[in-house]
N, C-alpha and C. Protein backbone atom coordinates (compact mmCIF):
# COMPACT_ATOMS: atom_id res chain seq x y z
N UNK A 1 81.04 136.68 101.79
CA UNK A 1 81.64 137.87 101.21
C UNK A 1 80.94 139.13 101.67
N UNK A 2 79.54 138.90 102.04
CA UNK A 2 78.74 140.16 102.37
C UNK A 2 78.95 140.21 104.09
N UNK A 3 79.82 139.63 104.63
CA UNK A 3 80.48 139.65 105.81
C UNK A 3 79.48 139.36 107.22
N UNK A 4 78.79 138.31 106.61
CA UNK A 4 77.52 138.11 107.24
C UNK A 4 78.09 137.48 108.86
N UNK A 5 78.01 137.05 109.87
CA UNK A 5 78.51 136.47 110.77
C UNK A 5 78.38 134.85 110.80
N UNK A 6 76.90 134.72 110.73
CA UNK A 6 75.96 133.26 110.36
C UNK A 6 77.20 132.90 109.58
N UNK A 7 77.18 133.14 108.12
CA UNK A 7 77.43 132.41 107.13
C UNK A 7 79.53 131.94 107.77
N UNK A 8 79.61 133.48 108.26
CA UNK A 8 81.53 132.95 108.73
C UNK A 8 81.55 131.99 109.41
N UNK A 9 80.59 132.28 110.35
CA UNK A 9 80.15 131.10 111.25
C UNK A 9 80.45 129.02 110.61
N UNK A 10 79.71 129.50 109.95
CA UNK A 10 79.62 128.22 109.13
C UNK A 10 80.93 127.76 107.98
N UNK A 11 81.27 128.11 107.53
CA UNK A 11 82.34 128.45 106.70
C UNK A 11 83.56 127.99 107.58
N UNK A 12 83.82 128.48 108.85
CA UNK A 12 85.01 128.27 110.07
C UNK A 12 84.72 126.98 110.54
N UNK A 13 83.15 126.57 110.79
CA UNK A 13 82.83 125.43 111.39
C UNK A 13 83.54 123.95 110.16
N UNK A 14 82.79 124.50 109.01
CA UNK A 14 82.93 123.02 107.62
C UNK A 14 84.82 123.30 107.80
N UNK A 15 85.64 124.04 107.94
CA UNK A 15 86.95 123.44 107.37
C UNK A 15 88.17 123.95 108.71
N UNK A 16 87.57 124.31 109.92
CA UNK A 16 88.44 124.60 111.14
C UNK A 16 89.23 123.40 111.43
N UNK A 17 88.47 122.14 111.13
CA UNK A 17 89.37 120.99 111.78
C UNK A 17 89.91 120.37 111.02
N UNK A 18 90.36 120.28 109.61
CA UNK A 18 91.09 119.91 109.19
C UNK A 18 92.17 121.21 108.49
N UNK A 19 91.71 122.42 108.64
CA UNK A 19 92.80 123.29 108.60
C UNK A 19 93.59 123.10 109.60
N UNK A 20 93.26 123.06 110.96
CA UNK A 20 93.86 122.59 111.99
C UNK A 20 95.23 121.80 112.46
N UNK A 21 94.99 120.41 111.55
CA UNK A 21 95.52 119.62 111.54
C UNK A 21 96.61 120.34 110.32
N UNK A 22 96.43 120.75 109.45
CA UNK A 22 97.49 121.21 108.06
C UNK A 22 98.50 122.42 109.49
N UNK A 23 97.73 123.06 109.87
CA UNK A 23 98.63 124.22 110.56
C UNK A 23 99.33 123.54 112.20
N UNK A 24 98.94 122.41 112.90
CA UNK A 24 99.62 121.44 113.45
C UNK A 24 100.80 120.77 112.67
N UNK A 25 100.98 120.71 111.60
CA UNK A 25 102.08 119.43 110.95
C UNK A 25 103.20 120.34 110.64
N UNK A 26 103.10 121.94 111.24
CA UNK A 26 104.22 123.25 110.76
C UNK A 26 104.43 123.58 112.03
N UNK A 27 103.88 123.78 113.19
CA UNK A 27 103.89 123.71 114.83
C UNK A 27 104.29 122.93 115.70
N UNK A 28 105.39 122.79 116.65
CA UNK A 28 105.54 122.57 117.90
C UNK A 28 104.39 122.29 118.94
N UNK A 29 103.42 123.07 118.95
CA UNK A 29 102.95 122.78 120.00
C UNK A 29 101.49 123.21 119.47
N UNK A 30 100.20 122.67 119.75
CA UNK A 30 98.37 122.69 119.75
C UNK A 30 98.02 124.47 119.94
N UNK A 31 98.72 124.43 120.95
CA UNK A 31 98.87 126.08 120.66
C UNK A 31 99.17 126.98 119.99
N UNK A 32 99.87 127.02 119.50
CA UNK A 32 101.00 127.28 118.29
C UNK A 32 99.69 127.26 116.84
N UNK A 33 99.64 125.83 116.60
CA UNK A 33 98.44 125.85 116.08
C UNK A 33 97.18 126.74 115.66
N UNK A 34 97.00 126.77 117.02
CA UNK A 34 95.58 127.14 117.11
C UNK A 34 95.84 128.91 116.61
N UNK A 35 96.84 128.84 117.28
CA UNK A 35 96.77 130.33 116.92
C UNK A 35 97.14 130.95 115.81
N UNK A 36 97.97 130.08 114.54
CA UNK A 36 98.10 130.23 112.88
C UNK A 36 96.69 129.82 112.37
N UNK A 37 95.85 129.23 112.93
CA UNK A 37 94.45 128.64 112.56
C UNK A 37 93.72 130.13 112.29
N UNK A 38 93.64 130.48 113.83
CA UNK A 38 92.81 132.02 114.07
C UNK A 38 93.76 133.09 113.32
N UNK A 39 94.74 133.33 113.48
CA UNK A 39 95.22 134.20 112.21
C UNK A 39 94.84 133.97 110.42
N UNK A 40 95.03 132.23 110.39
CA UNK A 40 94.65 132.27 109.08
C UNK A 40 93.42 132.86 108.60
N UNK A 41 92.15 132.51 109.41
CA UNK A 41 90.87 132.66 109.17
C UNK A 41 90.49 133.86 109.14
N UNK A 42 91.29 134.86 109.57
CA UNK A 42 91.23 136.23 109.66
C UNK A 42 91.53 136.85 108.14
N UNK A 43 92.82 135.82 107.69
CA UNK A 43 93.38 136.13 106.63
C UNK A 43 92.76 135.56 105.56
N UNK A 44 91.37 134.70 105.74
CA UNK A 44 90.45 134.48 104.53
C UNK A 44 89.46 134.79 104.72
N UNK A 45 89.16 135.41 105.65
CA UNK A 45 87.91 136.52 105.52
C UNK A 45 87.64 138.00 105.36
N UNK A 46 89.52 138.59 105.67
CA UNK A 46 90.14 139.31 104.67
C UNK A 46 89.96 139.55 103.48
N UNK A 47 90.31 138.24 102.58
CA UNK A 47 90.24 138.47 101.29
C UNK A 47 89.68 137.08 100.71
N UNK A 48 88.61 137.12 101.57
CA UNK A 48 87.78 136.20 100.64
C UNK A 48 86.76 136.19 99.16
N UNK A 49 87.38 137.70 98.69
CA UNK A 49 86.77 138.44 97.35
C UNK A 49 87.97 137.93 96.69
N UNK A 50 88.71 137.53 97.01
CA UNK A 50 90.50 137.51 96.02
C UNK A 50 89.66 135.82 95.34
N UNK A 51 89.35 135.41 96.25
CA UNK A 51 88.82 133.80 95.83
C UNK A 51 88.26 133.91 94.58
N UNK A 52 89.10 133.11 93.57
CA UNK A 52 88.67 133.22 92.27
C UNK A 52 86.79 132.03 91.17
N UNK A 53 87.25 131.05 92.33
CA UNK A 53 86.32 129.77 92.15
C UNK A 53 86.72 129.14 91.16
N UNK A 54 87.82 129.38 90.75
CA UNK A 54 88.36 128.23 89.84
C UNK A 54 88.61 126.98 90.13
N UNK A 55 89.55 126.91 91.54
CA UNK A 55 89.69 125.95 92.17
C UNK A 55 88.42 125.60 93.70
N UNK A 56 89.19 124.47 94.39
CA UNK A 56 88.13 124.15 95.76
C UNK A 56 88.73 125.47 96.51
N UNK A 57 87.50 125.96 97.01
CA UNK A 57 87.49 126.46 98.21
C UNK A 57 88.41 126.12 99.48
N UNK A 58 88.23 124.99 99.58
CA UNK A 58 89.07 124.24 100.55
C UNK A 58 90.17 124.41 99.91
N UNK A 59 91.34 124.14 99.45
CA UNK A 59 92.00 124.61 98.54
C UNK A 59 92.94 125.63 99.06
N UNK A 60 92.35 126.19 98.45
CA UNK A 60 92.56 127.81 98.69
C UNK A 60 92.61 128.36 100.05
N UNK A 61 92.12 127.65 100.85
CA UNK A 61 92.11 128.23 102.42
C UNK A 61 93.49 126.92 102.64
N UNK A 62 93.64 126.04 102.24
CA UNK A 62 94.90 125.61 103.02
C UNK A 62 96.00 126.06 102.60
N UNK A 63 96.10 126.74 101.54
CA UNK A 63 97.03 127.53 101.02
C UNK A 63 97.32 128.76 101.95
N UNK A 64 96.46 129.55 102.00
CA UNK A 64 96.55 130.30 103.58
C UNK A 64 97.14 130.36 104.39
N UNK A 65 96.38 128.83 105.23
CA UNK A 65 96.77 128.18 106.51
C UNK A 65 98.41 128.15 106.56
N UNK A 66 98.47 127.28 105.17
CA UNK A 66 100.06 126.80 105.07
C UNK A 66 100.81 128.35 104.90
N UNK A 67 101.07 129.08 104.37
CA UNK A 67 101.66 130.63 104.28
C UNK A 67 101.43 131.08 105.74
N UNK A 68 100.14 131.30 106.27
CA UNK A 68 100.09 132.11 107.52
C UNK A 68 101.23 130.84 108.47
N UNK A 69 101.72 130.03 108.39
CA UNK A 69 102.56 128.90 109.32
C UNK A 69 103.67 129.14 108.77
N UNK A 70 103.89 129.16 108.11
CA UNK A 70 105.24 129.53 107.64
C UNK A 70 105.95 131.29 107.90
N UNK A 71 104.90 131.83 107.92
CA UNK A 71 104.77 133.30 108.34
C UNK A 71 105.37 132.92 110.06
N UNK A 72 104.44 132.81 110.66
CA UNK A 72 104.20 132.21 112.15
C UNK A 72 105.97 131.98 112.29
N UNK A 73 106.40 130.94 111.84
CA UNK A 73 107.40 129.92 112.13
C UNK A 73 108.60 131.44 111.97
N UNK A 74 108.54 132.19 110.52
CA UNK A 74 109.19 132.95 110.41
C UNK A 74 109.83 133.75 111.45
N UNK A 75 108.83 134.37 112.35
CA UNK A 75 108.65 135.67 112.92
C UNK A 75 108.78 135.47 114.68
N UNK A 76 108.13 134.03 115.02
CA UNK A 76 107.93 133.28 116.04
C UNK A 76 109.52 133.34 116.50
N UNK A 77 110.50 133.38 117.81
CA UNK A 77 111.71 133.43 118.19
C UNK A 77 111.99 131.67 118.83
N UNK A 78 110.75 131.25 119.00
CA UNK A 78 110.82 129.93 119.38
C UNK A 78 111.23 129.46 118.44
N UNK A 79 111.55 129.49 117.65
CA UNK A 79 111.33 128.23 115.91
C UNK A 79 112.22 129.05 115.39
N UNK A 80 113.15 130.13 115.77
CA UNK A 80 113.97 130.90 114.61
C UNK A 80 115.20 130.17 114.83
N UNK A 81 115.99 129.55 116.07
CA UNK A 81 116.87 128.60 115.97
C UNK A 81 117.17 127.13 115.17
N UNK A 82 115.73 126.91 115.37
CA UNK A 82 115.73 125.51 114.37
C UNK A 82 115.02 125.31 113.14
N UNK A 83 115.48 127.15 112.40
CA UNK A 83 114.58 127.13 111.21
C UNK A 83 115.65 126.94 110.15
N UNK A 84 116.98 126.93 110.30
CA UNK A 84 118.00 127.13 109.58
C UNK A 84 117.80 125.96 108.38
N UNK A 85 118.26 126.37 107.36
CA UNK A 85 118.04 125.07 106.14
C UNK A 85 119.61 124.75 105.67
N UNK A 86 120.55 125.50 106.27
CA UNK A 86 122.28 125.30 106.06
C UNK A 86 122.90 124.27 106.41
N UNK A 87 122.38 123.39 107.20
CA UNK A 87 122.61 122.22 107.87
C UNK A 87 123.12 121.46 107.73
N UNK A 88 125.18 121.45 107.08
CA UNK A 88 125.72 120.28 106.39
C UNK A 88 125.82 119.16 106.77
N UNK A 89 125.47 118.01 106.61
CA UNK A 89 125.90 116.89 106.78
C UNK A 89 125.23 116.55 108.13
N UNK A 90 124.26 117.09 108.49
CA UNK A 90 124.16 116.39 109.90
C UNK A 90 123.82 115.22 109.60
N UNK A 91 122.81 114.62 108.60
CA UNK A 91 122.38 112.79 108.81
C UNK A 91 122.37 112.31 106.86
N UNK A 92 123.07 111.07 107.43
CA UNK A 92 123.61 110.58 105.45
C UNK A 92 122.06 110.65 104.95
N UNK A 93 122.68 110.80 103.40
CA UNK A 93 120.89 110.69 102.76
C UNK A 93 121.47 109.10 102.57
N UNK A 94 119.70 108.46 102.62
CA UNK A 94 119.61 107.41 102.17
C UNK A 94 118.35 107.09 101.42
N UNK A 95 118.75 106.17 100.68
CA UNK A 95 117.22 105.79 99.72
C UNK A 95 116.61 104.39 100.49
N UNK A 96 117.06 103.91 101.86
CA UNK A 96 116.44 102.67 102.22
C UNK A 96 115.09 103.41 102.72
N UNK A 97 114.36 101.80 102.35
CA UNK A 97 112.58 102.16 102.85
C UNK A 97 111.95 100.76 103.69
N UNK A 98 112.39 101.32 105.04
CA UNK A 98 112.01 100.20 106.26
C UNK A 98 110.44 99.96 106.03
N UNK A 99 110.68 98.64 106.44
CA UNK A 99 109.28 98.21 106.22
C UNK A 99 108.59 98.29 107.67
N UNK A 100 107.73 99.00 108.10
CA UNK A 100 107.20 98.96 109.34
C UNK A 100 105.74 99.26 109.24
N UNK A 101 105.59 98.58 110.55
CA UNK A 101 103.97 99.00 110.80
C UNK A 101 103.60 100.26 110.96
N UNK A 102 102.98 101.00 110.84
CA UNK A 102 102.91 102.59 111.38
C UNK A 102 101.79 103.30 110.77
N UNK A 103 100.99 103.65 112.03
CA UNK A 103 99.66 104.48 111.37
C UNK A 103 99.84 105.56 111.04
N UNK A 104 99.79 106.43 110.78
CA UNK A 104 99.29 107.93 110.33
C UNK A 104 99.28 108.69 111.67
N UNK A 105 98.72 108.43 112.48
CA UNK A 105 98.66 109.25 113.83
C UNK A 105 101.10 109.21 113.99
N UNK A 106 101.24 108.19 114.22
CA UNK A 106 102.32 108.04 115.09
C UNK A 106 103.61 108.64 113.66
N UNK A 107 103.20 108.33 112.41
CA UNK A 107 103.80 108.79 111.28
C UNK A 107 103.77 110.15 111.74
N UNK A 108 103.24 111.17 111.71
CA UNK A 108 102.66 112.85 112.14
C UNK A 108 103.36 113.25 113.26
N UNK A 109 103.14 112.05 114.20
CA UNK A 109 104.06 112.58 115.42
C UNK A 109 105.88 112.41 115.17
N UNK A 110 106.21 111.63 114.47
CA UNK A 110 107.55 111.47 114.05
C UNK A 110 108.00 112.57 113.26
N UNK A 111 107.31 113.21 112.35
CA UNK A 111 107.46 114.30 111.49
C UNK A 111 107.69 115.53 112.28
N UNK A 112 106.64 115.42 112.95
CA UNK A 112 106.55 117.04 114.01
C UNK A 112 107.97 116.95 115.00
N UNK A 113 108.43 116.01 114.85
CA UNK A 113 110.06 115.82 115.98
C UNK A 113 110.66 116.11 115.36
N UNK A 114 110.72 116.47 114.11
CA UNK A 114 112.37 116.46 113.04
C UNK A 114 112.35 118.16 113.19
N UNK A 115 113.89 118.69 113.28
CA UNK A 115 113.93 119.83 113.43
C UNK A 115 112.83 120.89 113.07
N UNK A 116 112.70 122.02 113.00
CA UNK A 116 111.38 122.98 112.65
C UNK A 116 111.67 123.04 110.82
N UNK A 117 113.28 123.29 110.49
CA UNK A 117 113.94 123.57 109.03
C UNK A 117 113.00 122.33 108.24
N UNK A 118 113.25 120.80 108.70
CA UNK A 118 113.41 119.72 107.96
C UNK A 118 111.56 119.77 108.18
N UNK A 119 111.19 119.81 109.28
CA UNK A 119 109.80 119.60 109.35
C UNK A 119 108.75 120.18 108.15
N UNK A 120 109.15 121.35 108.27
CA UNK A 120 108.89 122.59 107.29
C UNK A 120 108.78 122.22 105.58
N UNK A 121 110.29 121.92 105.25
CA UNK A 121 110.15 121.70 104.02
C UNK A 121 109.65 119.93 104.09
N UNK A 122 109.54 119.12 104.62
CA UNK A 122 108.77 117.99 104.17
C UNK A 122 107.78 118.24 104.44
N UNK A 123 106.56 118.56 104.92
CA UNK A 123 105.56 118.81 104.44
C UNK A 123 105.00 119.06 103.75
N UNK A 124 106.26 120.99 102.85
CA UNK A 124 106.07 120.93 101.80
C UNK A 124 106.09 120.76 101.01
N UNK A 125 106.91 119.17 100.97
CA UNK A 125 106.72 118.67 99.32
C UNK A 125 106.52 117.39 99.58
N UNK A 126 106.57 116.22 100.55
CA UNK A 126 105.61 115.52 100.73
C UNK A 126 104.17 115.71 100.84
N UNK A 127 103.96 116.44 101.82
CA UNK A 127 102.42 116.51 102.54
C UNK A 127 101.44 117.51 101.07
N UNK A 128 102.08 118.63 101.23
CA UNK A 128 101.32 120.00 100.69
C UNK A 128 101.78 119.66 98.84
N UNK A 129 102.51 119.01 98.52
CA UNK A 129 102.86 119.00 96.74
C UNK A 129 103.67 119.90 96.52
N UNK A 130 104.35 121.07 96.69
CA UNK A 130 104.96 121.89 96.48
C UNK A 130 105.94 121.05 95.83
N UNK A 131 106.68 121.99 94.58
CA UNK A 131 107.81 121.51 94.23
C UNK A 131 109.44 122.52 95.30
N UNK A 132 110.40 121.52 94.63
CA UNK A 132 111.17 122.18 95.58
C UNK A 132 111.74 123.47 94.84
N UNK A 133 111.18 123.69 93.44
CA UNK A 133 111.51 125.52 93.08
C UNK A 133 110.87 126.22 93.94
N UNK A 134 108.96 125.84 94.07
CA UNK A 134 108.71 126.84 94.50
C UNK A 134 108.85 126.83 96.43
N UNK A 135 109.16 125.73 96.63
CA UNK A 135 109.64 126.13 97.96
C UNK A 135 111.07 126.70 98.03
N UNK A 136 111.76 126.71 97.05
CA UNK A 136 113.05 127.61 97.44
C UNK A 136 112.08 129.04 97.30
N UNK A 137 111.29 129.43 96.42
CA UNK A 137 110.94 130.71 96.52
C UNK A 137 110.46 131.39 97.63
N UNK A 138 109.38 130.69 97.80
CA UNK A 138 108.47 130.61 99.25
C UNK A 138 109.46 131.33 100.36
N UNK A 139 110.40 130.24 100.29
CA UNK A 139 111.19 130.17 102.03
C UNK A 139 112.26 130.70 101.39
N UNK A 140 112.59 131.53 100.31
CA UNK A 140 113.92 132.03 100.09
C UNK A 140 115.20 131.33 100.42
N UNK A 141 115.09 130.15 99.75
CA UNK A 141 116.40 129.43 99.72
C UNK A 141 116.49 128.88 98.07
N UNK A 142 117.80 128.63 97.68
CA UNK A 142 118.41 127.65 96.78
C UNK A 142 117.15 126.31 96.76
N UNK A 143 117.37 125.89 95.49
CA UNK A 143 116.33 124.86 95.03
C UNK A 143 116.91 123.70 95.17
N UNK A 144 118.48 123.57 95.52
CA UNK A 144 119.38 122.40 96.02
C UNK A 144 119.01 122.24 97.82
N UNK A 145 119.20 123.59 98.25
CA UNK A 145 118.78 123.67 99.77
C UNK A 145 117.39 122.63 99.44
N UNK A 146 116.50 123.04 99.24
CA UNK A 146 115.27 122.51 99.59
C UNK A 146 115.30 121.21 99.41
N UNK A 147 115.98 120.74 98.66
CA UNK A 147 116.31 118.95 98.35
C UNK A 147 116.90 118.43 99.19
N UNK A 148 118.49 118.94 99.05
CA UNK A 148 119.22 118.59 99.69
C UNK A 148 118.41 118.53 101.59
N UNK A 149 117.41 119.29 101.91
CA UNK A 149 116.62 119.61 103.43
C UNK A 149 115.84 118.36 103.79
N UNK A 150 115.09 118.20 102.45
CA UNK A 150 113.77 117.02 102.20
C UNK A 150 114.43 115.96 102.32
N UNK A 151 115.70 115.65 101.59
CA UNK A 151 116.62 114.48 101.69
C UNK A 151 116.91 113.87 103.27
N UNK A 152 117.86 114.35 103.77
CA UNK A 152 117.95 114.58 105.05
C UNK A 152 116.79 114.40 106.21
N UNK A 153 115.68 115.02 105.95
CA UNK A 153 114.64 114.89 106.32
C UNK A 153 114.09 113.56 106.62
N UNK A 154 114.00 112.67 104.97
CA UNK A 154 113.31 111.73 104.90
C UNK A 154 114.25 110.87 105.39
N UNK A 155 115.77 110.87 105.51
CA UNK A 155 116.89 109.87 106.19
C UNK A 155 115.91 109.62 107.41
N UNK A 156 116.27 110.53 108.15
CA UNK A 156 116.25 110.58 109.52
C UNK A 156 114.80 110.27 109.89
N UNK A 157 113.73 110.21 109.62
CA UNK A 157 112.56 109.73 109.40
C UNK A 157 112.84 108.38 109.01
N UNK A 158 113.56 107.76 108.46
CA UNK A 158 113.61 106.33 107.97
C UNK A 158 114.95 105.73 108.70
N UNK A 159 115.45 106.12 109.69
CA UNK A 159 116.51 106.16 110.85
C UNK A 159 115.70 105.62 112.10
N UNK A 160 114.73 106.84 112.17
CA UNK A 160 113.90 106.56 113.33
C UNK A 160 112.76 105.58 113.27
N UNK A 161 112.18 105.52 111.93
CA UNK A 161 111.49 104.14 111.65
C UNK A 161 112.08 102.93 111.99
N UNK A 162 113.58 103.00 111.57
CA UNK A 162 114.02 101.43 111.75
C UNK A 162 114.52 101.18 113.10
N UNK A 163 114.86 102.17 113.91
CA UNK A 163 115.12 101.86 115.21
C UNK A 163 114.06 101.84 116.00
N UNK A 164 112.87 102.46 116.34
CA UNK A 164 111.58 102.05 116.21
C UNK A 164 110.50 100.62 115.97
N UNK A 165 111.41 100.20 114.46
CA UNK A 165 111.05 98.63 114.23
C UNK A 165 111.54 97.56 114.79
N UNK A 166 112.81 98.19 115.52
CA UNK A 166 113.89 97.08 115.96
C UNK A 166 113.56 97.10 117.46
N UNK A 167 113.07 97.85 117.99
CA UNK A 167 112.62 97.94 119.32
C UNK A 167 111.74 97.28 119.63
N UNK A 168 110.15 97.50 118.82
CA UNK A 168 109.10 96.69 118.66
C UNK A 168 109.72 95.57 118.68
N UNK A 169 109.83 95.12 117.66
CA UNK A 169 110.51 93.41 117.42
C UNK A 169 111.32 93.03 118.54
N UNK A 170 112.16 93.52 119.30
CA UNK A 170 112.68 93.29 120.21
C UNK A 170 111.89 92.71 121.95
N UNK A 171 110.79 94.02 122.00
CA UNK A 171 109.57 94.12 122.71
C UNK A 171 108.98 92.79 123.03
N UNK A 172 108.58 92.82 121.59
CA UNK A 172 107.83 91.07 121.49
C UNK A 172 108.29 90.53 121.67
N UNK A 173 109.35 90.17 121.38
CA UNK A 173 110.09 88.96 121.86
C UNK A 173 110.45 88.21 123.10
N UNK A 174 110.14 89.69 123.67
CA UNK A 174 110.29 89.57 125.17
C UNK A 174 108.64 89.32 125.78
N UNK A 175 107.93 89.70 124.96
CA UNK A 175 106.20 89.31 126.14
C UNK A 175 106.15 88.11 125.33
N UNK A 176 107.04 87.33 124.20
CA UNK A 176 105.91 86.41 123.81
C UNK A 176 106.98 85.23 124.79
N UNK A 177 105.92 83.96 125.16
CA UNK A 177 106.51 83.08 126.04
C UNK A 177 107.70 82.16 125.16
């Protein structure tokens, strides 16, 4: 707070890489990233007097991260085509839940493929907890939009899981003798 360099220093070092990763899962591209990362950090050393200590520290800076990405995504012309949340009917909702193998790395990369709109709001209410009021507020949409987005979302994520599973399985079948 006394705007020491050392101490920013340190502060950027303990939570750069997993802010990182929160401002990657709203980005296209490492770049993209990196550079809502360095804006965010600007934007909590800004107002790192606003920090109340009620909650984690950490916390509170991914809250940031996540706003300065959504900012980003806003304003960014790359991501303003596939930010739309109006999107009727492109993929059925479904409640099936494929059973597949799948780590976390390759889960992340499947997410980051779904349009920028759908990417966006599942994060924020899978990944980040947001409910879908306050992401209609957030992103200025209807509180049906944001469902009806997440819905859709999680289809097509569980679309690509099962065709994915059926490939694998297929795969093997073919290397095993």
């Amino acid at each position: 707070m006394k705007g020491r360099p050392d101490a920013q220093r340190q502060l950027y070092e303990h939570f750069a890489e997993g802010m990182l990763g929160v401002c990657y899962r709203y980005t296209k591209s490492m770049a993209d990233a990196e550079d809502v990362l360095q804006e965010g950090f600007i934007k909590v050393f800004t107002h790192l007097g606003q920090f109340k200590s009620e909650g984690e520290l950490g916390g509170w800076i991914r809250r940031i991260m996540v706003n300065t990405a959504l900012n980003f995504l806003k304003k960014n012309s790359r991501y303003q085509h596939d930010l739309a949340y109006t999107d009727p009917g492109l993929h059925p909702v479904s409640d099936d839940n494929p059973e597949v193998l799948l780590n976390a790395k390759d889960l992340a990369e499947l997410i980051r493929q779904l349009p920028t709109g759908y990417q966006t709001i599942f994060n924020m209410h899978a990944v980040e907890g947001f409910s879908h009021v306050e992401i209609g507020k957030i992103l200025g949409i209807n509180e049906g939009t944001s469902r009806s987005q997440y819905a859709r979302a999680r289809a097509l994520l569980i679309t690509w899981l099962k065709k994915n599973n059926l490939e694998a399985t297929k795969t093997e079948s073919y290397v095993r003798p």
